[in-house]
N, C-alpha and C. Protein backbone atom coordinates (compact mmCIF):
# COMPACT_ATOMS: atom_id res chain seq x y z
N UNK A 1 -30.97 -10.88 -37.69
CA UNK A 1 -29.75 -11.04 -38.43
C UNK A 1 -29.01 -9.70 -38.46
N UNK A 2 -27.73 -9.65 -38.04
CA UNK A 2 -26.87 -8.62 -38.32
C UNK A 2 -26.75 -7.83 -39.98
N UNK A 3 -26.47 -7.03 -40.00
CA UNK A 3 -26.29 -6.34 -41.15
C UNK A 3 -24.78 -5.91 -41.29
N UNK A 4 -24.25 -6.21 -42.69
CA UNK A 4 -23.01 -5.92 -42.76
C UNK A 4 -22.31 -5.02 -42.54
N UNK A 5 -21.02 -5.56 -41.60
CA UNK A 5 -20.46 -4.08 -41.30
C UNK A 5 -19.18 -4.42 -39.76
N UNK A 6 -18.50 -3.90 -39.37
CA UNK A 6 -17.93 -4.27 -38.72
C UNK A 6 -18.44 -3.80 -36.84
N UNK A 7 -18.72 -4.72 -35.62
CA UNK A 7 -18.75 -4.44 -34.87
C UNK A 7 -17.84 -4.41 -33.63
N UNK A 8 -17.90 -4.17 -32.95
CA UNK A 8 -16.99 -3.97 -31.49
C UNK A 8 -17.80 -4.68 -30.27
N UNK A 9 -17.27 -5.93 -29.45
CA UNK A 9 -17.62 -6.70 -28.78
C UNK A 9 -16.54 -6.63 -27.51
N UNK A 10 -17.25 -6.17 -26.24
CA UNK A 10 -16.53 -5.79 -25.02
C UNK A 10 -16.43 -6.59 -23.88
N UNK A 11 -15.82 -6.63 -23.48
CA UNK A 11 -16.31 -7.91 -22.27
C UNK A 11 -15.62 -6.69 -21.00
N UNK A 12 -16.98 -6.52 -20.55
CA UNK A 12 -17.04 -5.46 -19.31
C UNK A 12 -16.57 -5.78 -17.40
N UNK A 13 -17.01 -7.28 -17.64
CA UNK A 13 -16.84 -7.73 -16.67
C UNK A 13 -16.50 -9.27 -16.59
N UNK A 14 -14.99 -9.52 -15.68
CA UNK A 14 -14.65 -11.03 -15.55
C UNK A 14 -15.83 -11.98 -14.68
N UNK A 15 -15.44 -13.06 -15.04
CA UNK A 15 -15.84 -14.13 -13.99
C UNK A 15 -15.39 -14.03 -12.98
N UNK A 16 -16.04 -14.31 -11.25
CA UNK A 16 -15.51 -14.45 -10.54
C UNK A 16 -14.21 -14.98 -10.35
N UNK A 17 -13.08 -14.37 -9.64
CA UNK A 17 -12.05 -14.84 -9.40
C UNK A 17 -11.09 -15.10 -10.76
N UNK A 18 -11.59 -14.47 -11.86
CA UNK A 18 -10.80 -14.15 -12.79
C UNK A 18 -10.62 -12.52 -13.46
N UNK A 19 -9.71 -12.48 -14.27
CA UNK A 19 -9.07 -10.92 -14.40
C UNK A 19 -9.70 -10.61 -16.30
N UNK A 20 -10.03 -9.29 -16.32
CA UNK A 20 -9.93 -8.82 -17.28
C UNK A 20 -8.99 -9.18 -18.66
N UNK A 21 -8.70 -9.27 -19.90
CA UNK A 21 -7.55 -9.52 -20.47
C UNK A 21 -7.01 -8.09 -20.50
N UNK A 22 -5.76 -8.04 -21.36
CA UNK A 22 -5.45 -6.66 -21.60
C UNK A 22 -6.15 -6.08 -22.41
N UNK A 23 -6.35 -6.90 -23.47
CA UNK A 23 -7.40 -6.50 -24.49
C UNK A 23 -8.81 -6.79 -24.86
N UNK A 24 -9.74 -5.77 -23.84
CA UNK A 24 -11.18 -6.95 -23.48
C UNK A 24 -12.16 -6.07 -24.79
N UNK A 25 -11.23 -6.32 -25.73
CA UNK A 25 -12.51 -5.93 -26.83
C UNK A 25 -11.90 -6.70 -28.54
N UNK A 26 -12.89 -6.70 -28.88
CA UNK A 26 -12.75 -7.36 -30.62
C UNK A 26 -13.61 -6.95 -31.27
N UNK A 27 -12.76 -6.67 -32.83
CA UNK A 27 -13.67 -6.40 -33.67
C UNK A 27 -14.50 -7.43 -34.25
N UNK A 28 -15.64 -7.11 -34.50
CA UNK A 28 -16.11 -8.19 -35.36
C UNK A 28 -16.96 -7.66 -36.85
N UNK A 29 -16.49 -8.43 -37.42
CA UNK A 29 -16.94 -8.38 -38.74
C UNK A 29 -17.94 -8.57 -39.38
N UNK A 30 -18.49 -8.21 -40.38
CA UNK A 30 -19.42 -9.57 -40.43
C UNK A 30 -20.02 -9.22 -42.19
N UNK A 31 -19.95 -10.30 -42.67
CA UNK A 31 -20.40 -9.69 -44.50
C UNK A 31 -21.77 -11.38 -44.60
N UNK A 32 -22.77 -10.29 -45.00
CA UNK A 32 -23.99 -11.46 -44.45
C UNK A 32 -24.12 -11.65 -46.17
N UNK A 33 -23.58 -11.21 -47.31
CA UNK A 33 -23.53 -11.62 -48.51
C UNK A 33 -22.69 -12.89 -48.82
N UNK A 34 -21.60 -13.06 -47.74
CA UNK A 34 -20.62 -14.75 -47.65
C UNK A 34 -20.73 -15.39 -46.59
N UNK A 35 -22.32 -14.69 -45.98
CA UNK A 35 -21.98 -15.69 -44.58
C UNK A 35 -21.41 -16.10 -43.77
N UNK A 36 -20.02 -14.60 -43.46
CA UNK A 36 -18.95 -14.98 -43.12
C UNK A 36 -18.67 -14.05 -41.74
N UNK A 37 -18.74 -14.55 -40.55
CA UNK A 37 -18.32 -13.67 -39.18
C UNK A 37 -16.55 -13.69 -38.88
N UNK A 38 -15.82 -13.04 -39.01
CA UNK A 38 -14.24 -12.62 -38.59
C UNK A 38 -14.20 -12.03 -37.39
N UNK A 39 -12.93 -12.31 -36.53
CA UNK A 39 -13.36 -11.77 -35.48
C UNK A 39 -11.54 -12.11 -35.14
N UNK A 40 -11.41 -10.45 -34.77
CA UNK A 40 -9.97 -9.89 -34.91
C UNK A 40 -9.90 -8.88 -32.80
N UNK A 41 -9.06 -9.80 -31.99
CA UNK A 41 -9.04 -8.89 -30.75
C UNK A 41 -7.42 -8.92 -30.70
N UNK A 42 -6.33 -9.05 -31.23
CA UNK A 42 -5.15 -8.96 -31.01
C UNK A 42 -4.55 -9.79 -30.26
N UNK A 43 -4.08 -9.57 -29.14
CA UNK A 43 -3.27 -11.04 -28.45
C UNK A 43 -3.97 -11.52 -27.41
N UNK A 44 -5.16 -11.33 -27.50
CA UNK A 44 -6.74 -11.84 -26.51
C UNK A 44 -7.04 -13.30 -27.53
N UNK A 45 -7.18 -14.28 -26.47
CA UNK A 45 -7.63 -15.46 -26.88
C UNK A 45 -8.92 -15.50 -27.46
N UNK A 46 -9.16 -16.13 -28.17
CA UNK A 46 -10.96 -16.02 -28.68
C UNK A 46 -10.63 -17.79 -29.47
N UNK A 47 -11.65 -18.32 -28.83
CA UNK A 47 -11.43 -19.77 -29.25
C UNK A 47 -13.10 -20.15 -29.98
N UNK A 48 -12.90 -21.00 -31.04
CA UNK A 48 -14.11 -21.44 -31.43
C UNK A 48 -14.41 -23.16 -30.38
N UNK A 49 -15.27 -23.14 -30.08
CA UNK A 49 -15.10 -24.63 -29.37
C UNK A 49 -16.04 -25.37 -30.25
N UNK A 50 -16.47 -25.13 -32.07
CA UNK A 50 -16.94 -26.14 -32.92
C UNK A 50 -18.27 -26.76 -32.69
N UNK A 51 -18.73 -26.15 -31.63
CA UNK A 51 -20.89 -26.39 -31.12
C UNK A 51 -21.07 -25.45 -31.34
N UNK A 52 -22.46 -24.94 -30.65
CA UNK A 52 -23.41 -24.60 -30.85
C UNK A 52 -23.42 -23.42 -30.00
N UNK A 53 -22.22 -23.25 -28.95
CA UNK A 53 -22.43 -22.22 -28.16
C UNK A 53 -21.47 -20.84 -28.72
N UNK A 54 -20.56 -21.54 -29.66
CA UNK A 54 -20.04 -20.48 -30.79
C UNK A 54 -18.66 -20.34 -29.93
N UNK A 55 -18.29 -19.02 -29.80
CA UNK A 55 -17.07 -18.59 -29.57
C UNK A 55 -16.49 -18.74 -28.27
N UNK A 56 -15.54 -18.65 -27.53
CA UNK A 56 -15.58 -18.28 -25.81
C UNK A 56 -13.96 -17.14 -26.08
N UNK A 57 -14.09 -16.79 -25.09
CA UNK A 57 -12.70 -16.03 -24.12
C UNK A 57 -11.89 -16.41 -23.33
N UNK A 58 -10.80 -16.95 -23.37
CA UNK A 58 -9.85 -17.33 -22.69
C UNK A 58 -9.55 -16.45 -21.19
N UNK A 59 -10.26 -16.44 -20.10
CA UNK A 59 -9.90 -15.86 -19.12
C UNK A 59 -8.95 -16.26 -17.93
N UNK A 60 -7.95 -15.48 -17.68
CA UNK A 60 -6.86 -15.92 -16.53
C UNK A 60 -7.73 -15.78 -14.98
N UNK A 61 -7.16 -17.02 -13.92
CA UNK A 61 -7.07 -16.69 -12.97
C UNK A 61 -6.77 -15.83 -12.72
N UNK A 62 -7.61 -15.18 -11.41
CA UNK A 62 -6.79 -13.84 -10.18
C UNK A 62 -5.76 -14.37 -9.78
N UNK A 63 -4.62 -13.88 -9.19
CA UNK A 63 -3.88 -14.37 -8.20
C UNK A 63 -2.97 -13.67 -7.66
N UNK A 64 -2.29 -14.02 -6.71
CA UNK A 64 -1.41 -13.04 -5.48
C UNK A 64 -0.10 -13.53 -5.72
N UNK A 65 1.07 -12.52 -5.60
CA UNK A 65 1.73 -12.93 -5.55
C UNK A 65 2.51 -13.53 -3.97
N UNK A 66 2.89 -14.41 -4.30
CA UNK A 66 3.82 -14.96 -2.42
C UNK A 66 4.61 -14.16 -2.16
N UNK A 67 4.29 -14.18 -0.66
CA UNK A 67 4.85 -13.56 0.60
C UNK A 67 6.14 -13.91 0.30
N UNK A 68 7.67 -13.10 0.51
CA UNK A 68 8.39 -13.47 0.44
C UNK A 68 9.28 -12.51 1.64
N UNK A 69 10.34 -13.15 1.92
CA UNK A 69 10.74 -12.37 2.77
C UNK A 69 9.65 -12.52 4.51
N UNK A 70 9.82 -11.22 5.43
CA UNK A 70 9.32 -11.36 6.32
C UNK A 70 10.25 -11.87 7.38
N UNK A 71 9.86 -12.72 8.36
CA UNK A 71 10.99 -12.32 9.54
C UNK A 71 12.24 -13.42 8.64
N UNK A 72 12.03 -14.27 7.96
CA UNK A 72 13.38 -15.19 7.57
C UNK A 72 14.53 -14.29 7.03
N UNK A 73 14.27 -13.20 6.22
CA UNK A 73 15.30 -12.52 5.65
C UNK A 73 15.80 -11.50 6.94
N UNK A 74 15.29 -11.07 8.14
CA UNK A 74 15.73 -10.21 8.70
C UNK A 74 16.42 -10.93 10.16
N UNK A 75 16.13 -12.50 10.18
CA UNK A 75 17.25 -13.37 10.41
C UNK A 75 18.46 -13.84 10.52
N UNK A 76 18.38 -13.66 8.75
CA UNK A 76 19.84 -13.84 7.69
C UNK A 76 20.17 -12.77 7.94
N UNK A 77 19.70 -11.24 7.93
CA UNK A 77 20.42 -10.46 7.93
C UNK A 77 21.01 -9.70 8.93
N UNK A 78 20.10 -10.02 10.41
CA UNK A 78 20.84 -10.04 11.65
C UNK A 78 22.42 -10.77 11.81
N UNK A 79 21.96 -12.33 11.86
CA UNK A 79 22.93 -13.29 11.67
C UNK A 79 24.47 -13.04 10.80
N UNK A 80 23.89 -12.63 9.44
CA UNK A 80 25.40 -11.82 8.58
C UNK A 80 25.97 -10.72 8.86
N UNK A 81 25.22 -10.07 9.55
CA UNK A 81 26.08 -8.71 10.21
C UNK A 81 26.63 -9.03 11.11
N UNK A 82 26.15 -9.97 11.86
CA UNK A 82 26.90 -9.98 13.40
C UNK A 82 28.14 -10.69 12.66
N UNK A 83 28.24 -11.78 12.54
CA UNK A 83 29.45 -12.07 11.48
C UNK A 83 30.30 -11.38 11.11
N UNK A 84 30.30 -10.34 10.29
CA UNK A 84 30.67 -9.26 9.67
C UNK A 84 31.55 -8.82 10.52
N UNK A 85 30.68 -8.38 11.75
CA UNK A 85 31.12 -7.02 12.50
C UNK A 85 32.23 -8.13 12.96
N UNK A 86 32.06 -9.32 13.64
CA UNK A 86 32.80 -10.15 14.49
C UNK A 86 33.81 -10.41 13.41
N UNK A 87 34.35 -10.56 12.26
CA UNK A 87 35.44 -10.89 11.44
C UNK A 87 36.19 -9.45 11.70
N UNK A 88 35.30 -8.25 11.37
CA UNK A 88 36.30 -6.97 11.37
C UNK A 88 36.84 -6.80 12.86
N UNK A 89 36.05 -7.31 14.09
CA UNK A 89 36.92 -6.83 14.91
C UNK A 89 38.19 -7.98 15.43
N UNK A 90 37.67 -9.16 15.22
CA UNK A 90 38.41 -9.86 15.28
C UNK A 90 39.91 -9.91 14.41
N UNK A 91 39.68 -9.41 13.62
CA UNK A 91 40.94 -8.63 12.35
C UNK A 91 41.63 -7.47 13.27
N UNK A 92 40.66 -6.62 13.35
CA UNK A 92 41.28 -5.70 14.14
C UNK A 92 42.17 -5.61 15.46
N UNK A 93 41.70 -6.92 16.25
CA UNK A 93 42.34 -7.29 17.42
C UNK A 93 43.87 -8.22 16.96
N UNK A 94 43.65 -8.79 15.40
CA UNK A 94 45.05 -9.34 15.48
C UNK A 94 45.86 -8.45 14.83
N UNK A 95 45.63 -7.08 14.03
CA UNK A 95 46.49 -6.60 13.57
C UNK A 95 46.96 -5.86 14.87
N UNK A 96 46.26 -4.91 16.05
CA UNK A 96 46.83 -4.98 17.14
C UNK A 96 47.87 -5.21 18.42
N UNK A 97 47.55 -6.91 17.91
CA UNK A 97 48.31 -7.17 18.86
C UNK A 97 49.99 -7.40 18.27
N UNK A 98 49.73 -7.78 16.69
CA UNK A 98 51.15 -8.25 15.65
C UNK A 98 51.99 -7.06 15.61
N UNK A 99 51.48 -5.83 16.04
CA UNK A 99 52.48 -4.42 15.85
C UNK A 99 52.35 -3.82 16.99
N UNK A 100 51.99 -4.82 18.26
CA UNK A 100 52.58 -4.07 19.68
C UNK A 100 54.05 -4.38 19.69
């Protein structure tokens, strides 16, 4: 049995393929005169699931963010320049020819 007093509970290491929280620690409490365990980690999930196995930790998936970009944007951006250039010279060839 614990003895009263407040402890510090760490969680050192995720589950596979899941991430650390931001906040992988909680205090815990504990006053064995009310029989009473508190348990304070800030904006870290801590869920009672009401059996026998007591508390758990809400842990996030790993994950990547998507590829974005890559040859599609350097496509578009071939494609809009040539455009570009072809409006300015094409401008250029009619102001040209309107003030020969």
């Amino acid at each position: 049995m614990l003895e009263t007093g407040d402890y510090y509970l760490f969680e050192t290491t995720a589950p596979t393929d899941y991430v650390l929280p931001e906040t992988n620690y909680w205090t815990v409490s504990v006053n064995t005169a009310e029989q009473r365990v508190t348990f304070n980690g800030g904006n870290t999930m801590l869920f009672y699931d009401g059996g026998e196995s007591g508390y758990y930790i809400l842990n996030y998936k790993e994950y990547e963010l998507p590829l974005t970009g890559g040859m599609g944007t350097r496509l578009y951006t071939i494609v809009g320049l040539a455009l570009m250039t072809g409006t300015v010279a094409a401008h250029l060839c009619y102001k040209r020819r309107r003030y020969e």
